[in-house]
Protein backbone atom coordinates (compact mmCIF):
# COMPACT_ATOMS: atom_id res chain seq x y z
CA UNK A 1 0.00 0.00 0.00
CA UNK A 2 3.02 2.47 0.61
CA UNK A 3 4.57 1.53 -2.78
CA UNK A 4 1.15 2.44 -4.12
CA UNK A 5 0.64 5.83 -2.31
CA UNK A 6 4.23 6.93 -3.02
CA UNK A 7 4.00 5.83 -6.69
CA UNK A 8 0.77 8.10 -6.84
CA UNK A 9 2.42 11.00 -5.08
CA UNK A 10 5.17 11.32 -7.75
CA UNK A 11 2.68 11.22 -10.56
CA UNK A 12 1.22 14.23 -8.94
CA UNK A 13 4.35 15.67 -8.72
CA UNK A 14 5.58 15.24 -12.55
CA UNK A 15 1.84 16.60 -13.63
CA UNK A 16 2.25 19.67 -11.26
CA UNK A 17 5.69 20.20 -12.62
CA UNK A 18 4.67 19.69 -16.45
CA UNK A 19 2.08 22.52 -15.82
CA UNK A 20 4.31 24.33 -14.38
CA UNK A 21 6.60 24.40 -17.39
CA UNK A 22 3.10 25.19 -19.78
CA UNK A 23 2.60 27.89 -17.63
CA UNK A 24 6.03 29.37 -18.49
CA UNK A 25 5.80 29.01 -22.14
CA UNK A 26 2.02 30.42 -22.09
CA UNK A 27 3.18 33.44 -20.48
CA UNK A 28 6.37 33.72 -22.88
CA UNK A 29 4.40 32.83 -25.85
CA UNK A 30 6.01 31.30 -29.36
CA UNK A 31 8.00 33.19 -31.77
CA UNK A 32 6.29 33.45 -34.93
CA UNK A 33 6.41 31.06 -37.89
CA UNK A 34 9.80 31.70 -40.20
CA UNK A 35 8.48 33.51 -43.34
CA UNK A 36 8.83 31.49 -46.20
CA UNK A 37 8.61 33.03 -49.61
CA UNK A 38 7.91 30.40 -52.50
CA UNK A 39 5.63 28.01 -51.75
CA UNK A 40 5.46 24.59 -53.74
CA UNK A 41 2.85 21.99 -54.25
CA UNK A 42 5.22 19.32 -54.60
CA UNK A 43 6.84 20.25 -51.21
CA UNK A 44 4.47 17.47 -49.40
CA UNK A 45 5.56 14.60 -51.48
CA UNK A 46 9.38 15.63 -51.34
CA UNK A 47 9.55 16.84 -47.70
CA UNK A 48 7.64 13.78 -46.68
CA UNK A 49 10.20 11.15 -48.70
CA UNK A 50 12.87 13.17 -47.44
CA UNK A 51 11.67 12.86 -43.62
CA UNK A 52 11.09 9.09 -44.06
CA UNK A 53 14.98 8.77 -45.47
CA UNK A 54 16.17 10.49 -43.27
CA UNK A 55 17.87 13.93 -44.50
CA UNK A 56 15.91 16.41 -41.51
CA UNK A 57 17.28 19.66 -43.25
CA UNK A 58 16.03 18.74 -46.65
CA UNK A 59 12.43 17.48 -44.77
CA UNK A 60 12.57 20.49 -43.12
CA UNK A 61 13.24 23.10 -46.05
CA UNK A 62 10.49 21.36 -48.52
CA UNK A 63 7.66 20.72 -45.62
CA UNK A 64 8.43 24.24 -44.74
CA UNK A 65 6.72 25.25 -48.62
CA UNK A 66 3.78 23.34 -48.32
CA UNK A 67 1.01 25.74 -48.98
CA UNK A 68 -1.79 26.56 -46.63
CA UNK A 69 -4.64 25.33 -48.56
CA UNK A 70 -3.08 21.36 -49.32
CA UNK A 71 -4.76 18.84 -47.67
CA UNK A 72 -1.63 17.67 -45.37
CA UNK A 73 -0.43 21.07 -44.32
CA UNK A 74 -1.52 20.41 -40.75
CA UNK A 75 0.22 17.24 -41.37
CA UNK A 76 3.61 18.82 -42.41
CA UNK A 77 3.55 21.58 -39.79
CA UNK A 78 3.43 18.89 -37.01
CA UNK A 79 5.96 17.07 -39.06
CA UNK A 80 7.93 20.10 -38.61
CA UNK A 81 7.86 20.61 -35.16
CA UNK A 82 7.77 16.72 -33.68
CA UNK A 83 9.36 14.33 -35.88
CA UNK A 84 11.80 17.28 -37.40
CA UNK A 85 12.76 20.05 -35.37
CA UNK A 86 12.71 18.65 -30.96
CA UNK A 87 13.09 14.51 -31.56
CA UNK A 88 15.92 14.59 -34.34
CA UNK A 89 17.40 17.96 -34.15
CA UNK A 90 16.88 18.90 -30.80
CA UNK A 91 15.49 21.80 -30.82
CA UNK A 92 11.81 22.01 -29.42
CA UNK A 93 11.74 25.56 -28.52
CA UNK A 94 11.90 26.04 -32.34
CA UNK A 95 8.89 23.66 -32.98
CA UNK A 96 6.88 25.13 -30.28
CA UNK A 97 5.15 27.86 -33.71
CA UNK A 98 5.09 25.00 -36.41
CA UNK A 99 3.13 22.69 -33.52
CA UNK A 100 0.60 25.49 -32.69
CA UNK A 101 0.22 25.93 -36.24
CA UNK A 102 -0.86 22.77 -36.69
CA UNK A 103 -3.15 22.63 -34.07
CA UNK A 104 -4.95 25.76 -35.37
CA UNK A 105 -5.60 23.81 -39.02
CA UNK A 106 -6.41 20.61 -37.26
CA UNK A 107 -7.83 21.07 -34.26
CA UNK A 108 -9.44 17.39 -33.91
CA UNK A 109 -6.35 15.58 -34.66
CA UNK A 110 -5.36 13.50 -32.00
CA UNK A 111 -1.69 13.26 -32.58
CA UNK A 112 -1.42 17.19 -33.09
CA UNK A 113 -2.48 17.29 -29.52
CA UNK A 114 0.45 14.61 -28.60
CA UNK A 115 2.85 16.74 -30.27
CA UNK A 116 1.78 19.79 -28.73
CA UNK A 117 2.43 18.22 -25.22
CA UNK A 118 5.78 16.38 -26.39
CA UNK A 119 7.10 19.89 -27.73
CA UNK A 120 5.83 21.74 -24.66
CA UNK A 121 7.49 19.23 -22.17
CA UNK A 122 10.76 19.32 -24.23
CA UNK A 123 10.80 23.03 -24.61
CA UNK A 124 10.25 23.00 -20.78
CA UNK A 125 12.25 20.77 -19.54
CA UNK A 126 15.38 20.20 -21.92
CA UNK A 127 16.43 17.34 -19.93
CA UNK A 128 13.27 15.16 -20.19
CA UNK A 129 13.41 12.48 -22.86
CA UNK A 130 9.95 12.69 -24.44
């Protein structure tokens, strides 16, 4: 029963301190998205192959140019920020505008939403492995 209280106690305490660190970045707020000047409708197909080979700066630089109205922008925002910019370059504080971005075109998409926290926590707390 003690290995059960104290177990629940420290699941408190990470929650508490994961709001915590959502509190920070609310009040800080995210830098805006990069401007990006020529958009391309091939960008999805190319920054998406790209991604799934491997090469993160060419994934980055074509899913960048996907244009707001295609079907998978939401899509290649979030690709952006997750899969991109905090798990293979390290840098979530970057993702934390291409993540919101995403959740403003897709709202309803579950794994938007687990981005959003995965980006928060690792913008947060640097030394967290998400």
């Amino acid at each position: 029963m003690r290995i059960v209280r104290n177990v629940f106690f420290a699941l408190i305490a990470v929650v508490l301190l994961a709001a915590s660190g959502f509190v920070l970045l609310a009040r800080h707020g995210a830098p805006p998205l990069p401007a990006v000047e020529d958009v391309d409708e091939n960008a999805w197909g190319i920054g998406y192959r790209a991604l799934r080979a491997g090469d993160d700066r060419t994934a980055l630089a074509f899913l960048r140019r996907v244009p707001k109205d295609h079907p998978e922008y939401a899509r290649a925002m979030r690709y952006c920020a997750w899969n991109v910019l905090a798990r293979n370059l390290g840098r979530p504080k970057d993702a934390i505008a291409y993540v919101e971005e995403s959740l403003r075109r897709d709202p309803f998409d579950a794994n938007v939403w687990e981005d959003l926290v995965r980006v928060y926590v690792g913008a947060a707390f640097p030394f967290v492995d998400v």
